[in-house]
Protein backbone atom coordinates (compact mmCIF):
# COMPACT_ATOMS: atom_id res chain seq x y z
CA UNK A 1 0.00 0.00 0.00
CA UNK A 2 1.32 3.46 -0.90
CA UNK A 3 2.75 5.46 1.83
CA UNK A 4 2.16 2.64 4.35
CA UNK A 5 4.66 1.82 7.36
CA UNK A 6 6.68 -1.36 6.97
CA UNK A 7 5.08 -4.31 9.53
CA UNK A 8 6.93 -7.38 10.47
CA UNK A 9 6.42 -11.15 8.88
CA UNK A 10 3.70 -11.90 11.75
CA UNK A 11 1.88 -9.42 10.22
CA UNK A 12 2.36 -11.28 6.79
CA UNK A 13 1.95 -14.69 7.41
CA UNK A 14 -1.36 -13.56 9.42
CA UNK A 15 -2.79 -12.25 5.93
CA UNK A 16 -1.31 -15.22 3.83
CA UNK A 17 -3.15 -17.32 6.89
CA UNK A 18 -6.63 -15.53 6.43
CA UNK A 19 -6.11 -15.46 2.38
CA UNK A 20 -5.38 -19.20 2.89
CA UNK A 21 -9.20 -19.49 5.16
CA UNK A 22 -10.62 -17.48 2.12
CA UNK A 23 -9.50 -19.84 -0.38
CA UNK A 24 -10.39 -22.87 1.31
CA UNK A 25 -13.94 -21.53 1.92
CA UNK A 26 -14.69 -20.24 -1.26
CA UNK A 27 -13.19 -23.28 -3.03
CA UNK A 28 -15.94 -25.62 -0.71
CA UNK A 29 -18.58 -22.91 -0.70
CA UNK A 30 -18.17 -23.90 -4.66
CA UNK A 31 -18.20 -27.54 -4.25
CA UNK A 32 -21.69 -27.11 -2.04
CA UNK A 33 -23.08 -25.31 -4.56
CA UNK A 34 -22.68 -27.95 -6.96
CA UNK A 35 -22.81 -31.00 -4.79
CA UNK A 36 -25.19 -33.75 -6.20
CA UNK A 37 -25.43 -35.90 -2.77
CA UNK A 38 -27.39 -35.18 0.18
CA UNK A 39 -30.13 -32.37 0.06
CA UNK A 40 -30.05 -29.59 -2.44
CA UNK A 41 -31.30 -26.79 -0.31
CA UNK A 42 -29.18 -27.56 3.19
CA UNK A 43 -26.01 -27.81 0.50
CA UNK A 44 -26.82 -24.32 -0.53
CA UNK A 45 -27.40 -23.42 2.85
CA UNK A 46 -24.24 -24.78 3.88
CA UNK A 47 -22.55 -23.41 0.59
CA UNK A 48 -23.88 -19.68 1.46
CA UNK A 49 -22.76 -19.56 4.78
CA UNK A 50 -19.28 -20.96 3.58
CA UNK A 51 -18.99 -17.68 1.17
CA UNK A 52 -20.67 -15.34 3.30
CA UNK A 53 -17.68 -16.19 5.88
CA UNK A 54 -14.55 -16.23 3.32
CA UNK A 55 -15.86 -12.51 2.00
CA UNK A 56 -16.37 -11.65 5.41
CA UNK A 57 -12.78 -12.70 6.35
CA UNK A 58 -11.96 -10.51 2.85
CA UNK A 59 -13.37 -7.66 4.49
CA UNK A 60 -10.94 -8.15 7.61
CA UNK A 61 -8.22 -8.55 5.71
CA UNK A 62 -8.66 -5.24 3.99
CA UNK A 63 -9.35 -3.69 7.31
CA UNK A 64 -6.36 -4.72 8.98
CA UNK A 65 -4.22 -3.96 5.45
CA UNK A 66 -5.62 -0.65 5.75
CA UNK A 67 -6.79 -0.87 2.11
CA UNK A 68 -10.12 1.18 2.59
CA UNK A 69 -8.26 3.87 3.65
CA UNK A 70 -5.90 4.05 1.27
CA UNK A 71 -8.20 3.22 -1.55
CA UNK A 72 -11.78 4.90 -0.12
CA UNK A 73 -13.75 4.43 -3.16
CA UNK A 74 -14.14 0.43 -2.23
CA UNK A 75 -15.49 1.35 1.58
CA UNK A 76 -18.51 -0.31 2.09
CA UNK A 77 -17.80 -2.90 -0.65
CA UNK A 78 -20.67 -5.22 -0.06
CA UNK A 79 -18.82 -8.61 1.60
CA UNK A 80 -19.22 -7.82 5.17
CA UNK A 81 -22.27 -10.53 6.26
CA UNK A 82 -22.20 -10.87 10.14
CA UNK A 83 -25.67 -11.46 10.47
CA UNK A 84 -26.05 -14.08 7.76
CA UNK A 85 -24.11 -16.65 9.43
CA UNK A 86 -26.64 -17.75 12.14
CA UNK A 87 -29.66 -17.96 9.83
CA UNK A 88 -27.38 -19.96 6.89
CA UNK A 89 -26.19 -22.08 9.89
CA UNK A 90 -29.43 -22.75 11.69
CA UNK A 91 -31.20 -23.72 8.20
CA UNK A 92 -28.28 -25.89 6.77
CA UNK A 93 -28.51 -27.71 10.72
CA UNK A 94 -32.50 -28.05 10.84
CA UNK A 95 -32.86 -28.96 7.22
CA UNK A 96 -30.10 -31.68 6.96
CA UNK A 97 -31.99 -33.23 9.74
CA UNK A 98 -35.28 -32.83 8.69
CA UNK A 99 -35.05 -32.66 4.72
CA UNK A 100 -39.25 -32.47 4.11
CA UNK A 101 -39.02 -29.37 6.27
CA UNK A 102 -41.03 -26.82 3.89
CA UNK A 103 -40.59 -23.17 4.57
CA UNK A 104 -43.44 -21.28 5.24
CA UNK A 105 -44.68 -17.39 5.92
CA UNK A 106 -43.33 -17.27 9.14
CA UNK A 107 -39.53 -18.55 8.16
CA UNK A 108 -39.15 -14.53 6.36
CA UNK A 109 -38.08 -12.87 9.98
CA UNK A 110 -35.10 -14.71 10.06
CA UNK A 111 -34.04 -13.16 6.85
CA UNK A 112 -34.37 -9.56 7.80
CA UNK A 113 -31.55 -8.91 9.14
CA UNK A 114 -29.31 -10.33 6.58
CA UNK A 115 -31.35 -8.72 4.28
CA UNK A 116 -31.30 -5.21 5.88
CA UNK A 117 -27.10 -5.59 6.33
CA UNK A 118 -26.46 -6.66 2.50
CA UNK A 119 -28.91 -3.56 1.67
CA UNK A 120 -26.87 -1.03 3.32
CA UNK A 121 -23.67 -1.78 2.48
CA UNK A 122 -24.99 -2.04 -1.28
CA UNK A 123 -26.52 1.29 -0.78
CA UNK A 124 -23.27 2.97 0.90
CA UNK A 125 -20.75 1.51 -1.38
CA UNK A 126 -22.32 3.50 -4.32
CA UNK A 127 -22.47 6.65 -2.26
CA UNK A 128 -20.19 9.52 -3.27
CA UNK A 129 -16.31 9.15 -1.93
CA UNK A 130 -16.24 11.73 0.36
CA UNK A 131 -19.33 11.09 2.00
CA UNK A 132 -18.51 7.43 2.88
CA UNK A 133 -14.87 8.01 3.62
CA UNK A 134 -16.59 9.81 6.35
CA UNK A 135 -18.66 7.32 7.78
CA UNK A 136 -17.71 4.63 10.06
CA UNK A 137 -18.90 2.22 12.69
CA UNK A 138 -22.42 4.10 14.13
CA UNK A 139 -23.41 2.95 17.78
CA UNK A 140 -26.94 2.74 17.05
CA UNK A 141 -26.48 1.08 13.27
CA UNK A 142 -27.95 -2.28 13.46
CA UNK A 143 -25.68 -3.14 10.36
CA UNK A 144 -22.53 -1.69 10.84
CA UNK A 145 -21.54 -0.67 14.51
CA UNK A 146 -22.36 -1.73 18.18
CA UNK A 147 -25.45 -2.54 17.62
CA UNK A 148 -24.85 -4.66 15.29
CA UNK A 149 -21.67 -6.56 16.69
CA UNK A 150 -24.28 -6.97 19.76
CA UNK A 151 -27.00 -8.81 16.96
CA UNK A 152 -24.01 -10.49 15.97
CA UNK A 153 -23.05 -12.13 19.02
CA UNK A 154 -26.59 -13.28 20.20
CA UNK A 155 -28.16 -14.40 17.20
CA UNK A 156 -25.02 -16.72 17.02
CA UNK A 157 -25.19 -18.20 20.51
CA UNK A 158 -29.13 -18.44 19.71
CA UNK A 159 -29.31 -19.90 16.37
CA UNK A 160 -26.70 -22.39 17.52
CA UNK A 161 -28.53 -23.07 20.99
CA UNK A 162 -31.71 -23.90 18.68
CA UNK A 163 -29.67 -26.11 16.14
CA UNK A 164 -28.37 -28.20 19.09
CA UNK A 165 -31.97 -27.96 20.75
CA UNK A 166 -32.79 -29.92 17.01
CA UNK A 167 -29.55 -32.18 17.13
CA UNK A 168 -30.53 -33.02 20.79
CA UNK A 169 -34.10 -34.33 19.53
CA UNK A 170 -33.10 -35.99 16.65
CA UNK A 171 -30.88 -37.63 18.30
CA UNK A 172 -33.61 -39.09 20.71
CA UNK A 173 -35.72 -40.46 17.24
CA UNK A 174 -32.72 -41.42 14.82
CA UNK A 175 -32.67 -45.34 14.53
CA UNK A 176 -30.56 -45.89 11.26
CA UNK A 177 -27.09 -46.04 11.69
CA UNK A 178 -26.67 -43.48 8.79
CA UNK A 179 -28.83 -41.50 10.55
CA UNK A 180 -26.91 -41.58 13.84
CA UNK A 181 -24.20 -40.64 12.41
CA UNK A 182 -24.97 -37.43 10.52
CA UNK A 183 -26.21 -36.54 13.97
CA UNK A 184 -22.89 -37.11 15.41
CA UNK A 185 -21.30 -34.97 12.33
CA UNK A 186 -23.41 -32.00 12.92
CA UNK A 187 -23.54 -32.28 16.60
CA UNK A 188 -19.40 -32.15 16.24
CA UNK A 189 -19.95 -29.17 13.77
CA UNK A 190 -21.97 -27.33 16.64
CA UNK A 191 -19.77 -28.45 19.40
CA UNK A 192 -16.53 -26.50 18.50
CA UNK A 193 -18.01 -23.81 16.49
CA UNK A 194 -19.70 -22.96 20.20
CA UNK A 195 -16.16 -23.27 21.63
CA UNK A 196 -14.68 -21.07 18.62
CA UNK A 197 -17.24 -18.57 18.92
CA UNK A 198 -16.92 -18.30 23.11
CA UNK A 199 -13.24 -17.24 22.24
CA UNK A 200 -13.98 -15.11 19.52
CA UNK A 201 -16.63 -12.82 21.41
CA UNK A 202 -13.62 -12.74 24.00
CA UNK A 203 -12.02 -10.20 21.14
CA UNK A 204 -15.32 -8.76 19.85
CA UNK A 205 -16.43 -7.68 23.58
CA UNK A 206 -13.06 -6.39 24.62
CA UNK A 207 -12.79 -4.27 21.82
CA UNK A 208 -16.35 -2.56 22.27
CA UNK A 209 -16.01 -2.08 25.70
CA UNK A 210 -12.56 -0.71 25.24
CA UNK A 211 -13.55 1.48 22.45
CA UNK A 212 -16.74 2.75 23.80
CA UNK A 213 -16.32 3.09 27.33
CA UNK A 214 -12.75 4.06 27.72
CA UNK A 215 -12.62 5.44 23.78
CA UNK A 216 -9.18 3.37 23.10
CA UNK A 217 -9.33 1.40 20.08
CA UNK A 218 -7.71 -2.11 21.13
CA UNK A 219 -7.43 -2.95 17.05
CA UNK A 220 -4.56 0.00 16.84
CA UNK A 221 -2.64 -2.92 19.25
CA UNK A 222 -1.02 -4.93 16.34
CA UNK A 223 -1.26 -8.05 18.73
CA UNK A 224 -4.74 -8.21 19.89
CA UNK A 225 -5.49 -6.95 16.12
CA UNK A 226 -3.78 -9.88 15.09
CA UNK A 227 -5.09 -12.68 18.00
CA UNK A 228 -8.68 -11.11 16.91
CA UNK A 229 -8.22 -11.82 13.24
CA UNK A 230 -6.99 -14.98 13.95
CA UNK A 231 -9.98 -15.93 16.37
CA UNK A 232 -12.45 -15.21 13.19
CA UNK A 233 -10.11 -16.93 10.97
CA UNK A 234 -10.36 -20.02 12.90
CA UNK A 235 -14.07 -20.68 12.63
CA UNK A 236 -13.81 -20.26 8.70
CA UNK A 237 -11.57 -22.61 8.67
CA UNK A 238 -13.46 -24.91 11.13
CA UNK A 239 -16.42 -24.59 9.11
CA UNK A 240 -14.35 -25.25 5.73
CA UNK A 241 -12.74 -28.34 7.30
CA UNK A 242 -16.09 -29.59 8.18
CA UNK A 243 -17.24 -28.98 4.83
CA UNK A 244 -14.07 -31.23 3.48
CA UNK A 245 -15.22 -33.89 5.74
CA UNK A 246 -18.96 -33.97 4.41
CA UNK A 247 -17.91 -33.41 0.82
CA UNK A 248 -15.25 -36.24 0.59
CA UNK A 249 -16.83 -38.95 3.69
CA UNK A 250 -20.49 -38.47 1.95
CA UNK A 251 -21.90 -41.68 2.29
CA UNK A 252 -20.98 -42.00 5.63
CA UNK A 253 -22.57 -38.43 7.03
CA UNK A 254 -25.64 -38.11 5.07
């Protein structure tokens, strides 16, 4: 980046790291997508959240790069999806274990937020330059700011307390050995994504208090900045291993 101080190879391998997590996800994300085995719509499901996490890992690593602010025209560049990731997650869960599952009326609520955050960052990225070089994280935004790393947060521990709720159950009524052990699989898939996530809000909670209450911004500390990257980066590539397993072990999960 032009004019940019010089950082050490930590700094490096960290983006070559995420850029690797990126990679990985959007190469499965693809394979979901396509993926003949199983059913269609939890595959898409599953292939969704797997892209909406590698862009959103994109995003980071242009925030930590500092490439927004040297290149202000791309702010708001619409691959930030925080709030997609518990809905894409819960749905993949519930409908791999209950494939006749049909949506109805009442499923459309847990698509408004997702909705609402990929609107606004559509609608800001085409805003002029310098009035969205201007704009940053808003305390009261529900898309982009407190408020919305607080949606974040509990919609994740919720959506994944109601997938294991539907593990849990299905668990009681699965009799075919097939269908124990897709069960196990996604039970496994909840299990350390919970455990990931616990240490990731560690990050995402210290840097809002910090910032907000005591107005220091914890990010500007190239370690934390780096630990907190890395804690994000590890549950895309949790959830792309996981998607490895299911795409090449097939028969034996679904």
């Amino acid at each position: 980046m032009p004019g940019q101080e010089p950082h050490s190879i930590f700094f490096y391998l960290l983006l070559l790291m995420m850029t690797a997590g990126v990679m990985q996800c959007l190469g499965m994300s693809f394979l979901f997508f396509i993926k003949k085995s199983g059913d269609k719509r939890a595959n898409l499901f599953y292939g969704a959240l797997l892209a909406s996490i590698a862009l959103t890992l994109l995003n980071s690593i242009f925030v930590i790069s500092h490439f927004y602010k040297f290149y202000p025209a791309w702010k708001f560049l619409p691959i930030y999806f925080t709030l997609s990731f518990p809905t894409l997650l819960f749905y993949y869960v519930k409908i791999s274990l209950y494939p006749a599952y049909r949506f109805r009326g009442s499923d459309i609520k847990h698509f408004i937020l997702p909705a609402g955050q990929l609107l606004f960052f559509a609608v800001m990225f085409f805003m002029p330059v310098a009035y969205k070089s201007g704009m940053d994280r808003q305390p009261l935004n529900p898309f982009f700011g407190a408020s919305e790393q607080f949606l974040y947060l509990t919609t994740f521990f919720a959506y994944l307390y109601f997938a294991a709720r539907y593990i849990k159950h299905r668990r009681r009524t699965a009799t075919h050995p097939k269908e124990i052990r897709q069960v196990l699989y996604l039970r496994m898939l909840v299990q350390i994504l919970f455990v990931l996530f616990c240490i990731h809000t560690v990050f995402v909670v210290t840097d809002f208090v910090s910032y907000h209450l005591f107005n220091i911004n914890m990010l500007d500390d190239k370690l934390f900045a780096g630990l907190s990257a890395f804690s994000f980066a590890a549950l895309a590539f949790w959830l792309g291993t996981y998607g490895f397993q299911v795409w090449v072990w097939a028969k034996r999960v679904e």
